[in-house]
PDB file of N, CA and C in Angstrom:
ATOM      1  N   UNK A   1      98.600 137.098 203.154  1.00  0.00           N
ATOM      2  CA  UNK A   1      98.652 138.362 202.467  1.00  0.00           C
ATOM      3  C   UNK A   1      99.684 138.327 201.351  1.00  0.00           C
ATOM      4  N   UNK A   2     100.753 137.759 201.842  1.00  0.00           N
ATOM      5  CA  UNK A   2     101.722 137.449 200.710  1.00  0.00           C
ATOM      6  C   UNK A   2     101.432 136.765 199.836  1.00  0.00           C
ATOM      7  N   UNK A   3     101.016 135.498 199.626  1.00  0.00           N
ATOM      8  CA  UNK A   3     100.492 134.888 198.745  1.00  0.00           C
ATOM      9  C   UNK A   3      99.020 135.624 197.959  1.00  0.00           C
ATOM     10  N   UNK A   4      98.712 136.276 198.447  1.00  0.00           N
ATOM     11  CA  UNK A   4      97.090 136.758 197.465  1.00  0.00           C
ATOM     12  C   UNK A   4      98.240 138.305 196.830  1.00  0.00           C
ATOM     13  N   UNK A   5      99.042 138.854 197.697  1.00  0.00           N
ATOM     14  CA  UNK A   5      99.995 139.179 196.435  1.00  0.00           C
ATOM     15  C   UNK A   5     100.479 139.110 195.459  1.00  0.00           C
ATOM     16  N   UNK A   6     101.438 137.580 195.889  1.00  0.00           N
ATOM     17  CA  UNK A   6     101.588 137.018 194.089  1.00  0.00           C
ATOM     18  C   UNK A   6     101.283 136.357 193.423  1.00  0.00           C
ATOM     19  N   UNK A   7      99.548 135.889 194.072  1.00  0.00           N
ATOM     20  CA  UNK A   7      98.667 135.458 192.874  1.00  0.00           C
ATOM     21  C   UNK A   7      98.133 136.641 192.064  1.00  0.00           C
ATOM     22  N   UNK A   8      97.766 137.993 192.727  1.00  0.00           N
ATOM     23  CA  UNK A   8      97.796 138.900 191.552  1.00  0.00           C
ATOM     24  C   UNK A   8      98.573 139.885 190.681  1.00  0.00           C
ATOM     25  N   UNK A   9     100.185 139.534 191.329  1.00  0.00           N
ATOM     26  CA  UNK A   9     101.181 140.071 190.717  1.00  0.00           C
ATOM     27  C   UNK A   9     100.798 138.576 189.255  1.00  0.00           C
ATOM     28  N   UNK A  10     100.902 137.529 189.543  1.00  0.00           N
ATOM     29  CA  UNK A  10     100.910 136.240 188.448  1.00  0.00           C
ATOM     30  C   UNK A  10      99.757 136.662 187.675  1.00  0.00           C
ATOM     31  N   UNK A  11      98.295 136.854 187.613  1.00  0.00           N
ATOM     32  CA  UNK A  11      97.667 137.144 186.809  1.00  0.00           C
ATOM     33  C   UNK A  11      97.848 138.851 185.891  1.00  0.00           C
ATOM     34  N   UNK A  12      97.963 139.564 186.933  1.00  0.00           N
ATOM     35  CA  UNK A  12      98.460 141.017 186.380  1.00  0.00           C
ATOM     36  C   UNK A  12      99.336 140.285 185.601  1.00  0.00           C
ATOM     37  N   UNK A  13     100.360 140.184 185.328  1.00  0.00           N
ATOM     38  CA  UNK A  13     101.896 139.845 184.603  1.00  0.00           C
ATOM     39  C   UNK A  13     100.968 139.011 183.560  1.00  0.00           C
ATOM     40  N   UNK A  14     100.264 137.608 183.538  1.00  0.00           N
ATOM     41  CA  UNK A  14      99.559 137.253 182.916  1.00  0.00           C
ATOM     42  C   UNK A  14      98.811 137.972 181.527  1.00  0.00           C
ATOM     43  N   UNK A  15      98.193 138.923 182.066  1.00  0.00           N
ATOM     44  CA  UNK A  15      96.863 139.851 181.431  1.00  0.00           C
ATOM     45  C   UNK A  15      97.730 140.486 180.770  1.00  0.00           C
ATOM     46  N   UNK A  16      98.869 140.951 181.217  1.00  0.00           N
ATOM     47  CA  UNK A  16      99.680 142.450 180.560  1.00  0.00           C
ATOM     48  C   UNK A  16     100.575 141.164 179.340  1.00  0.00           C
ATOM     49  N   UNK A  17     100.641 140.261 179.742  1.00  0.00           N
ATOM     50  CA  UNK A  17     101.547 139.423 178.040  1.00  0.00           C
ATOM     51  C   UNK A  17     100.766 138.808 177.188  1.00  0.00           C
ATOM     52  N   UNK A  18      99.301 138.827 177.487  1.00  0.00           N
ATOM     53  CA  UNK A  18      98.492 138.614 176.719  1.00  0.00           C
ATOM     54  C   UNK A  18      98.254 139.735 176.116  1.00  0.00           C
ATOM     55  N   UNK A  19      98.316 141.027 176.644  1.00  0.00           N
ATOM     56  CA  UNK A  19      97.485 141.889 175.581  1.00  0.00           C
ATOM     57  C   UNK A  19      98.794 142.015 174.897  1.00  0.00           C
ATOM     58  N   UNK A  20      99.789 142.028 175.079  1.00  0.00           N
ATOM     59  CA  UNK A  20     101.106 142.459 174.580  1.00  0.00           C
ATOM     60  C   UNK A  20     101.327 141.491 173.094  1.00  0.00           C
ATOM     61  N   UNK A  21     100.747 140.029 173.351  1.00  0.00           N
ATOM     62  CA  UNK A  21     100.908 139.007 172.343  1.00  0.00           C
ATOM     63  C   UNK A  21      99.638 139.511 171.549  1.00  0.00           C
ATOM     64  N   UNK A  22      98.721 139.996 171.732  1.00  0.00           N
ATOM     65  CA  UNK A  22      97.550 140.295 171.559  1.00  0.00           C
ATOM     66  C   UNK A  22      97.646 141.453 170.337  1.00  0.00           C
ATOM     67  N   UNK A  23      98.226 142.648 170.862  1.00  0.00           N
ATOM     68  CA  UNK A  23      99.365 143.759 170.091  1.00  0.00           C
ATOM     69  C   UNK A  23      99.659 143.198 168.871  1.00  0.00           C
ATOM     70  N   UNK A  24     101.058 142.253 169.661  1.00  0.00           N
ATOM     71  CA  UNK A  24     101.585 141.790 168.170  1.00  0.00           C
ATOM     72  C   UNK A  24     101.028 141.133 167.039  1.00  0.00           C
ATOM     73  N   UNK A  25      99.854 140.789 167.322  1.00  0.00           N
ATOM     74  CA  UNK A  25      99.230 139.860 165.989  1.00  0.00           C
ATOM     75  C   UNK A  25      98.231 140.586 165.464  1.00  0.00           C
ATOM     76  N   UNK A  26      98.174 141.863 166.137  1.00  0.00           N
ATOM     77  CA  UNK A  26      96.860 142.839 165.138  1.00  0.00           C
ATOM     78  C   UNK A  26      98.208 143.582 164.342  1.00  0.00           C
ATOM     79  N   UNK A  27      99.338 143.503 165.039  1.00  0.00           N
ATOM     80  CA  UNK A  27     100.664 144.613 164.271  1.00  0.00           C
ATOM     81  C   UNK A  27     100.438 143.687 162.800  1.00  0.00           C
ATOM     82  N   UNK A  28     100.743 142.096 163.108  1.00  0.00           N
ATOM     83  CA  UNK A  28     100.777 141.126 161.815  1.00  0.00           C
ATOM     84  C   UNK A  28      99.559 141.465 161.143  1.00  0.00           C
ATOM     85  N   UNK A  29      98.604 141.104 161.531  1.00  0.00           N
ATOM     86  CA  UNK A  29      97.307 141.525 160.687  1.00  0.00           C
ATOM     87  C   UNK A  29      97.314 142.465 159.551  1.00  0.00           C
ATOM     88  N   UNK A  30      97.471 143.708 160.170  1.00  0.00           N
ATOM     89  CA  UNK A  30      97.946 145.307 159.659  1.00  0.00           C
ATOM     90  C   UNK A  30      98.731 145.031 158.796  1.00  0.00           C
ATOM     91  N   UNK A  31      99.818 144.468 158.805  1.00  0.00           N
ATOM     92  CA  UNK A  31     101.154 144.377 157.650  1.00  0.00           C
ATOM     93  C   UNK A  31     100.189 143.744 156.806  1.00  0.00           C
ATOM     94  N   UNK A  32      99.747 142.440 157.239  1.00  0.00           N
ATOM     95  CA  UNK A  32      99.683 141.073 156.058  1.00  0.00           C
ATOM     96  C   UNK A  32      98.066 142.174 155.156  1.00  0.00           C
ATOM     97  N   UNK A  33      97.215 142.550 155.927  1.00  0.00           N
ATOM     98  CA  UNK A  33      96.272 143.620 155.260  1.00  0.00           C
ATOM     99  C   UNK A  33      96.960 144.763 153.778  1.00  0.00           C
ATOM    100  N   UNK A  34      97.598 145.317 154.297  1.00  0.00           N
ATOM    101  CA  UNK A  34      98.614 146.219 153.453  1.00  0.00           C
ATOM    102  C   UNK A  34      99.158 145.273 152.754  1.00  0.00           C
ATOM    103  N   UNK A  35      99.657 144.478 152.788  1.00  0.00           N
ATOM    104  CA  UNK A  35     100.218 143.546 151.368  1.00  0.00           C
ATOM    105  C   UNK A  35      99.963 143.461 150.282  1.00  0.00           C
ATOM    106  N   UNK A  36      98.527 142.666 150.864  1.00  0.00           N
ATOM    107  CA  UNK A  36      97.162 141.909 150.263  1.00  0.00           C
ATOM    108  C   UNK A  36      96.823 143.081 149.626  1.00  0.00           C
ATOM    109  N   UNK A  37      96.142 144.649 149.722  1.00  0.00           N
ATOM    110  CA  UNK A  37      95.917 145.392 148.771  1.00  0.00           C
ATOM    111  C   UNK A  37      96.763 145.905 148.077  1.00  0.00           C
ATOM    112  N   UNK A  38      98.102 145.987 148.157  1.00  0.00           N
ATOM    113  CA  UNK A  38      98.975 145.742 147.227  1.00  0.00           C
ATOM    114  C   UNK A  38      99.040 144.809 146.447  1.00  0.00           C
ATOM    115  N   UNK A  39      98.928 144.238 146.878  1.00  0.00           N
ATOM    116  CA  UNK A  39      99.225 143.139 145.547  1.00  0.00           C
ATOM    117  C   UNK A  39      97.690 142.773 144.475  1.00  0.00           C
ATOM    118  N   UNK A  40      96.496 143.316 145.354  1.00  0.00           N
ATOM    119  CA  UNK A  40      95.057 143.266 144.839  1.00  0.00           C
ATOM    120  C   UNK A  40      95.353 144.915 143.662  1.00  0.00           C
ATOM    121  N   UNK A  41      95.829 145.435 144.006  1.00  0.00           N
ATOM    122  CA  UNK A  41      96.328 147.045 142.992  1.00  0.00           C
ATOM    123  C   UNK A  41      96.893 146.475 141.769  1.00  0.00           C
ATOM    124  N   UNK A  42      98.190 145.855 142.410  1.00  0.00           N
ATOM    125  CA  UNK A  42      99.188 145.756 140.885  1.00  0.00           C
ATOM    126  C   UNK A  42      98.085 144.802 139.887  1.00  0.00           C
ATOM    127  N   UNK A  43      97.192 144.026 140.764  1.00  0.00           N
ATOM    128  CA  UNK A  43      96.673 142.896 139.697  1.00  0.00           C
ATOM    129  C   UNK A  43      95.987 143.503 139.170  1.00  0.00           C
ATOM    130  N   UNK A  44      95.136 144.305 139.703  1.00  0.00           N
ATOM    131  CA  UNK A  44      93.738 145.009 139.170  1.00  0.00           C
ATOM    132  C   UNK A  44      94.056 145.396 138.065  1.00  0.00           C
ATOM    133  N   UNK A  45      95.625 146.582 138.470  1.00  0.00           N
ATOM    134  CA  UNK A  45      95.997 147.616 137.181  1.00  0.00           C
ATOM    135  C   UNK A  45      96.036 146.464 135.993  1.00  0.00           C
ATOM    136  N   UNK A  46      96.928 145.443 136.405  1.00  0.00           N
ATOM    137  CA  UNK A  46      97.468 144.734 134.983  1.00  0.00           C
ATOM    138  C   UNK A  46      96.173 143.976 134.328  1.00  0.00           C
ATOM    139  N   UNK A  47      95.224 143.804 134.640  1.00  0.00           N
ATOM    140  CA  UNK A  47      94.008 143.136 134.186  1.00  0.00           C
ATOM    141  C   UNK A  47      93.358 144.164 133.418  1.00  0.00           C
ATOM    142  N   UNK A  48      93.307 145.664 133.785  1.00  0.00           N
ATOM    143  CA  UNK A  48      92.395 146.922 133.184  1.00  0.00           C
ATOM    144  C   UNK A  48      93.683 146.739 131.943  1.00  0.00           C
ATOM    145  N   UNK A  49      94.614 147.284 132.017  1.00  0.00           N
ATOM    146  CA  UNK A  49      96.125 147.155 130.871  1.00  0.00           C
ATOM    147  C   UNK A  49      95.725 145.925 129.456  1.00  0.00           C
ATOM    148  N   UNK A  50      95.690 144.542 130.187  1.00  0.00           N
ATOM    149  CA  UNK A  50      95.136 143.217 129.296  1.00  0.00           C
ATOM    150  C   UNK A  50      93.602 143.968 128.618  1.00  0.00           C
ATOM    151  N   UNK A  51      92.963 143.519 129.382  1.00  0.00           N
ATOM    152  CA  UNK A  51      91.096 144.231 128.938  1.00  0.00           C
ATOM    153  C   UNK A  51      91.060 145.516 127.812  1.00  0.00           C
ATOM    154  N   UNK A  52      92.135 146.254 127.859  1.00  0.00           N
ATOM    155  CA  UNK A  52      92.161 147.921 127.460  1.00  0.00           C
ATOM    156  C   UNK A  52      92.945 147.661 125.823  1.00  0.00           C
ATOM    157  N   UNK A  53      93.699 146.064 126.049  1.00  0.00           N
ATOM    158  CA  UNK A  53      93.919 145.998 124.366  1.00  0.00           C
ATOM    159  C   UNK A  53      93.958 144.447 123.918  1.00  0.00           C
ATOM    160  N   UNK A  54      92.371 144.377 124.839  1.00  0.00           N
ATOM    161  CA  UNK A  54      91.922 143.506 124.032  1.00  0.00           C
ATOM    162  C   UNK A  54      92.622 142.139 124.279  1.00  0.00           C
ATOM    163  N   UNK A  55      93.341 141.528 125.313  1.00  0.00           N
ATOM    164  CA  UNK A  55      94.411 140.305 124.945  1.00  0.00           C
ATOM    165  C   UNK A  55      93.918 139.436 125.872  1.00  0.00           C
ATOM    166  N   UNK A  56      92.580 139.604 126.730  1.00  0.00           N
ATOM    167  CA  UNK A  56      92.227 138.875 127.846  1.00  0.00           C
ATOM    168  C   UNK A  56      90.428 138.768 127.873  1.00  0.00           C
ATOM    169  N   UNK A  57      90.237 137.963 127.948  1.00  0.00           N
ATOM    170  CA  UNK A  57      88.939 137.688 128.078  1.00  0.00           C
ATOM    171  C   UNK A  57      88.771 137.221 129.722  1.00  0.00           C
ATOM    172  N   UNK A  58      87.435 136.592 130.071  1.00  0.00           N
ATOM    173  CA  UNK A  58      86.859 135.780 131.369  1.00  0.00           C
ATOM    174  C   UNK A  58      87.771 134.186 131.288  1.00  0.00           C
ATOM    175  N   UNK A  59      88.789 134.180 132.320  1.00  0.00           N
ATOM    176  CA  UNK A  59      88.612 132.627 132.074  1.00  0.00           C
ATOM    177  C   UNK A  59      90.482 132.714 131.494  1.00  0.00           C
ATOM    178  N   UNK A  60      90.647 133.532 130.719  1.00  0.00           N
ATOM    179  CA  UNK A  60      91.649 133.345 129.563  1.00  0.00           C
ATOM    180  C   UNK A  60      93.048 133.253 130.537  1.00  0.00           C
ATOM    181  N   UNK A  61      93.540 134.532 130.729  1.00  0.00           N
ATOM    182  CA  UNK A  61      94.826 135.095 131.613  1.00  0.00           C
ATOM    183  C   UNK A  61      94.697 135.241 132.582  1.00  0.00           C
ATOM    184  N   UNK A  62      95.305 134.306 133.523  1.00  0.00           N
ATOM    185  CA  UNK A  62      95.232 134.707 134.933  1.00  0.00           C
ATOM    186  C   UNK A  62      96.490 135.692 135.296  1.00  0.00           C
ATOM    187  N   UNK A  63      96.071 136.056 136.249  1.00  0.00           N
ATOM    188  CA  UNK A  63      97.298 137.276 136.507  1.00  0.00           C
ATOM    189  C   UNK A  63      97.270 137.132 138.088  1.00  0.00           C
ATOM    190  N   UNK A  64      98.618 137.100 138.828  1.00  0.00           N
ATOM    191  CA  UNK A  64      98.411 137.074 140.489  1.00  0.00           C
ATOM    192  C   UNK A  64      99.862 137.684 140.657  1.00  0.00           C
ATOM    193  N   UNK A  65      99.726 138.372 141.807  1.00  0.00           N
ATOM    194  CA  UNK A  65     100.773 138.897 142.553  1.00  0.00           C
ATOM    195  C   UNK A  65     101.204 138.752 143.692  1.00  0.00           C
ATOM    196  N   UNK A  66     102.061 138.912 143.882  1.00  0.00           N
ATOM    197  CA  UNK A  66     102.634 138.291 145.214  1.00  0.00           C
ATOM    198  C   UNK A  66     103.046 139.600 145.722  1.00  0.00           C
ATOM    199  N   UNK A  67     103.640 139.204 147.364  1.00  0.00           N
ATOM    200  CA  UNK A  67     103.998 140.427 147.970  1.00  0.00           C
ATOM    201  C   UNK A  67     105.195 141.338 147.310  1.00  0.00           C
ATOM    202  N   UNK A  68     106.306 140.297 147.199  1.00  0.00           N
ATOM    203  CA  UNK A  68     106.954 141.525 146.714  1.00  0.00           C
ATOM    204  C   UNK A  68     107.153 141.829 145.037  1.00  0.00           C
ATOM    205  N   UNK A  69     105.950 142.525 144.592  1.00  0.00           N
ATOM    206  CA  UNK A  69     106.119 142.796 143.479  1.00  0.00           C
ATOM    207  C   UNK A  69     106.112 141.699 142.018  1.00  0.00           C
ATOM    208  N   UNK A  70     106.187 140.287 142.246  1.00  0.00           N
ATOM    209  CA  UNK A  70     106.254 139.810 141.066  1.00  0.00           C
ATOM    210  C   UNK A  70     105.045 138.936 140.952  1.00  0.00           C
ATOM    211  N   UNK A  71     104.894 139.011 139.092  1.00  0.00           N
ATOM    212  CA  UNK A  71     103.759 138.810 138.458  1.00  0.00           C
ATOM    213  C   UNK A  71     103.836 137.068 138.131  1.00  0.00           C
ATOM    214  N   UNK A  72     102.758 136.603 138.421  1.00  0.00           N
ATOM    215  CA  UNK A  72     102.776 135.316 137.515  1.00  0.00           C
ATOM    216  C   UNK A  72     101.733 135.648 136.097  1.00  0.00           C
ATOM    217  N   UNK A  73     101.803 135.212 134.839  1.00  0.00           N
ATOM    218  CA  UNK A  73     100.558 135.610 133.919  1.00  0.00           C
ATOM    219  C   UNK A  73     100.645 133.924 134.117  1.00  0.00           C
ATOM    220  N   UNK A  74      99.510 133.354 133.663  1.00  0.00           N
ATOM    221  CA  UNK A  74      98.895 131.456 133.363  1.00  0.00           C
ATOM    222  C   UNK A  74      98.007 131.895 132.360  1.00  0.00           C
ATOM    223  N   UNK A  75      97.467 131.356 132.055  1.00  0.00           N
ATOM    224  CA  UNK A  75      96.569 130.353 130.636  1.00  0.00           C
ATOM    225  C   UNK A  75      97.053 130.380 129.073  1.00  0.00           C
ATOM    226  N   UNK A  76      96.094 131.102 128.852  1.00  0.00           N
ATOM    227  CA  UNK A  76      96.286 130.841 127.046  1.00  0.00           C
ATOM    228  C   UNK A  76      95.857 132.086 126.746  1.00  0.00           C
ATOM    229  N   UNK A  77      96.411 132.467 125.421  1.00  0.00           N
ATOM    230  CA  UNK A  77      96.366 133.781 124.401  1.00  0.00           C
ATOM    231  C   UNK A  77      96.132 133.159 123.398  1.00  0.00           C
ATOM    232  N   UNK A  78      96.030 134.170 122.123  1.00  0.00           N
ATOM    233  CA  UNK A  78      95.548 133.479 120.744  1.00  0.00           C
ATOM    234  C   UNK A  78      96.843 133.769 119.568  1.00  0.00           C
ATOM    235  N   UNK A  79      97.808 134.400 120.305  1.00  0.00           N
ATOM    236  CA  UNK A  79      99.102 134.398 119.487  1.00  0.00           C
ATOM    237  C   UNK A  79      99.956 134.318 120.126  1.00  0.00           C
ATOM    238  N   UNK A  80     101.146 133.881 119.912  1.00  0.00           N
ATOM    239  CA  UNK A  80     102.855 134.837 120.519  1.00  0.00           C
ATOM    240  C   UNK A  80     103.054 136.166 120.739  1.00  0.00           C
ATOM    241  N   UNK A  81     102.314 136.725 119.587  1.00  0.00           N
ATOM    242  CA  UNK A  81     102.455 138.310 119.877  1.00  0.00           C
ATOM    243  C   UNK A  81     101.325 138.910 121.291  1.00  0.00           C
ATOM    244  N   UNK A  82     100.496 138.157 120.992  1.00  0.00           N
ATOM    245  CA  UNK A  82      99.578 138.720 122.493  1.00  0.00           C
ATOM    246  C   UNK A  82     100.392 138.419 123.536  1.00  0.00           C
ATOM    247  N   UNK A  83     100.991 136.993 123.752  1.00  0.00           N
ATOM    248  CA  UNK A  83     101.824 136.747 125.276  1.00  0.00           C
ATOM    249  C   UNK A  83     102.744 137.856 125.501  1.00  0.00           C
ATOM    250  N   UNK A  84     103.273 137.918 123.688  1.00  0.00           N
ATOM    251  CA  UNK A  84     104.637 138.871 124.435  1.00  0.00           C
ATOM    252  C   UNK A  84     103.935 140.670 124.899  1.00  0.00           C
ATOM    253  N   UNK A  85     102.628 140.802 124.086  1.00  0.00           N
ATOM    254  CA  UNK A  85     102.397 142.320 124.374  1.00  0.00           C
ATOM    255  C   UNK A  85     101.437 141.660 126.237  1.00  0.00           C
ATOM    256  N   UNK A  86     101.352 141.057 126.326  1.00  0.00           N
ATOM    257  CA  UNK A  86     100.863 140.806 127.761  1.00  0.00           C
ATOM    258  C   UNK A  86     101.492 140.933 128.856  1.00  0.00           C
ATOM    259  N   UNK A  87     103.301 140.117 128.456  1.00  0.00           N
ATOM    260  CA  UNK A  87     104.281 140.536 129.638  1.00  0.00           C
ATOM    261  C   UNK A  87     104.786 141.830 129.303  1.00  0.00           C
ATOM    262  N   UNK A  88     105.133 142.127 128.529  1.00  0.00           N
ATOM    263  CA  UNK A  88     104.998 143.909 128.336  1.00  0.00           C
ATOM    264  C   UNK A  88     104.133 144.577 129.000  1.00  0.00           C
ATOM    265  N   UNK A  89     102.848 144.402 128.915  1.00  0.00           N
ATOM    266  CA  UNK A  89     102.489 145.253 129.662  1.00  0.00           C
ATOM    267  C   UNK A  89     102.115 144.987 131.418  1.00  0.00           C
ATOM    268  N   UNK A  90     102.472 143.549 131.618  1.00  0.00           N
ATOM    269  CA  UNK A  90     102.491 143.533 132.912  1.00  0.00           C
ATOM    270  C   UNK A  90     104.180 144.325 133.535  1.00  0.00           C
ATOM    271  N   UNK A  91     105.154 143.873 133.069  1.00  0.00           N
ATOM    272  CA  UNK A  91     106.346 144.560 133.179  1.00  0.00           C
ATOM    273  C   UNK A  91     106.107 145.894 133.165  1.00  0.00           C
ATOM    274  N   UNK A  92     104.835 146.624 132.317  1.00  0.00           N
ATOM    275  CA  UNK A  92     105.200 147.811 132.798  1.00  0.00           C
ATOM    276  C   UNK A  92     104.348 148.650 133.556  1.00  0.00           C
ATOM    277  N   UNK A  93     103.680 148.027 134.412  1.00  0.00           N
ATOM    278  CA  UNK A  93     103.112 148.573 135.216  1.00  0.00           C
ATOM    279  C   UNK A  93     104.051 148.944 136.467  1.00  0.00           C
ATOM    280  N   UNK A  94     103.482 149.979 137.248  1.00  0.00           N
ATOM    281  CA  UNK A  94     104.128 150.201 138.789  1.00  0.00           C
ATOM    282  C   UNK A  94     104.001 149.231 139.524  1.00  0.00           C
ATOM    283  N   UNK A  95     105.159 149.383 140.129  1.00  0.00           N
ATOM    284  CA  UNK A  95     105.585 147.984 141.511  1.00  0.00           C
ATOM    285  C   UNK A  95     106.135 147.144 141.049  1.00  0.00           C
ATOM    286  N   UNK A  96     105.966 146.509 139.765  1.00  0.00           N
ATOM    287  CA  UNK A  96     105.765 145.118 139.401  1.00  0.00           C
ATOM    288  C   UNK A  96     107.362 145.160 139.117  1.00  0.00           C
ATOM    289  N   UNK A  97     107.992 144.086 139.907  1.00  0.00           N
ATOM    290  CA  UNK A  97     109.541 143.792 139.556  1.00  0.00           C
ATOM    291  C   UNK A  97     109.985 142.616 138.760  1.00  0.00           C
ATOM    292  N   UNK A  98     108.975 142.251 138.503  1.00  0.00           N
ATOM    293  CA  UNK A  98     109.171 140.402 137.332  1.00  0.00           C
ATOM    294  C   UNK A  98     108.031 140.160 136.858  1.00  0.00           C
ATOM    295  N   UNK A  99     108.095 139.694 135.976  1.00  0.00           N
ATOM    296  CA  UNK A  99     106.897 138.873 135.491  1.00  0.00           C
ATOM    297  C   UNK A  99     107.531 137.508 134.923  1.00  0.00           C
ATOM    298  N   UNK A 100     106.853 136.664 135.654  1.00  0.00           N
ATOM    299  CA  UNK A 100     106.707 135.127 135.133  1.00  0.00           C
ATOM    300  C   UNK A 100     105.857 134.921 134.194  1.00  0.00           C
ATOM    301  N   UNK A 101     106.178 134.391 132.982  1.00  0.00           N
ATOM    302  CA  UNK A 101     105.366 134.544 131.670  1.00  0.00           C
ATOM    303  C   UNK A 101     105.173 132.648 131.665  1.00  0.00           C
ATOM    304  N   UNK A 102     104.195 131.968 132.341  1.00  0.00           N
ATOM    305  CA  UNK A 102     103.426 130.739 131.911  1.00  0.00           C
ATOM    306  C   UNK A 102     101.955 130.700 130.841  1.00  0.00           C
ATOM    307  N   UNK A 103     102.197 131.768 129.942  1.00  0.00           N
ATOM    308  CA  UNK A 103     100.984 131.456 128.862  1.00  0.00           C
ATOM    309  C   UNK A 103     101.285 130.911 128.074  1.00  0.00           C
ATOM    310  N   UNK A 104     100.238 129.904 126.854  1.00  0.00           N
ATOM    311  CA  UNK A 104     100.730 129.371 126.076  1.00  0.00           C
ATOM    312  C   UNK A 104      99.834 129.533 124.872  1.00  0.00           C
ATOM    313  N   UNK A 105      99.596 129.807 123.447  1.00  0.00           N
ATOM    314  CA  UNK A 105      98.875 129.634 122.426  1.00  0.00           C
ATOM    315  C   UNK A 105      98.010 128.582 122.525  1.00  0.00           C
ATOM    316  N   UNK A 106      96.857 129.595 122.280  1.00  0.00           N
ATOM    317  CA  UNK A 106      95.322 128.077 121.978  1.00  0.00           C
ATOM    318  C   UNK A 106      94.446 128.975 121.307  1.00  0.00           C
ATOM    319  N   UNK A 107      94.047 128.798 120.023  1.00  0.00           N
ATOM    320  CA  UNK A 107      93.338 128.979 118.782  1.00  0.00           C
ATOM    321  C   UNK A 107      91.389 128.417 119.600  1.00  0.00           C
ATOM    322  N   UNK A 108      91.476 127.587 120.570  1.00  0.00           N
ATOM    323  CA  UNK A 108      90.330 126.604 120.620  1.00  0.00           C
ATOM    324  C   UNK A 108      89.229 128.422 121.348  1.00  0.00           C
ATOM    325  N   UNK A 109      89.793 128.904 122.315  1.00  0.00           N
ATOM    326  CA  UNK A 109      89.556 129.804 122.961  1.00  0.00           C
ATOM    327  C   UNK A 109      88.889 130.827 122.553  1.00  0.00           C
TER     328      UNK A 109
END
């Protein structure tokens, strides 16, 4: 009797730290979810911003965000003045706490 006791005290205890570990990784899920559309927002905005004057085509400026707030821009523009009105206007969007400016001039584009 004792023993079929604490074989189901051992599985009870079992079942209850599984759902408990179980818990914690839908809690992670949930966070890492909420991030991810954060950071899918700030990009969106700064891509409509590029598109809205003209400084970005398919292909041209990549734009990505990370969790907390900072921008990478990558590819190519067709002046200096587009890169610089590009991190301008990624800088001024909401959230966005940096922008990393890796674009470079290409005429070929």
């Amino acid at each position: 009797m004792k023993t079929k006791l604490a074989m189901t005290c051992v599985v009870f205890g079992a079942l209850l730290g599984s759902a408990a570990a179980v818990a914690d990784d839908a809690g992670a899920v949930a966070t890492s979810t909420t991030v991810f559309v954060k950071d899918s927002a700030i990009t969106t905005k700064i891509i409509i911003k590029l598109a809205g004057d003209h400084l970005t085509s398919v292909g041209r400026i990549h734009v990505d965000t990370d969790q907390n707030g900072i921008v990478w821009l990558t590819g190519t523009a067709r002046s200096q003045e587009a890169i610089e009105k590009a991190v301008f206007l990624a800088s001024d969007t909401e959230h966005v706490n940096s922008v990393h400016n890796d674009l470079t001039v290409s005429l070929d584009d």
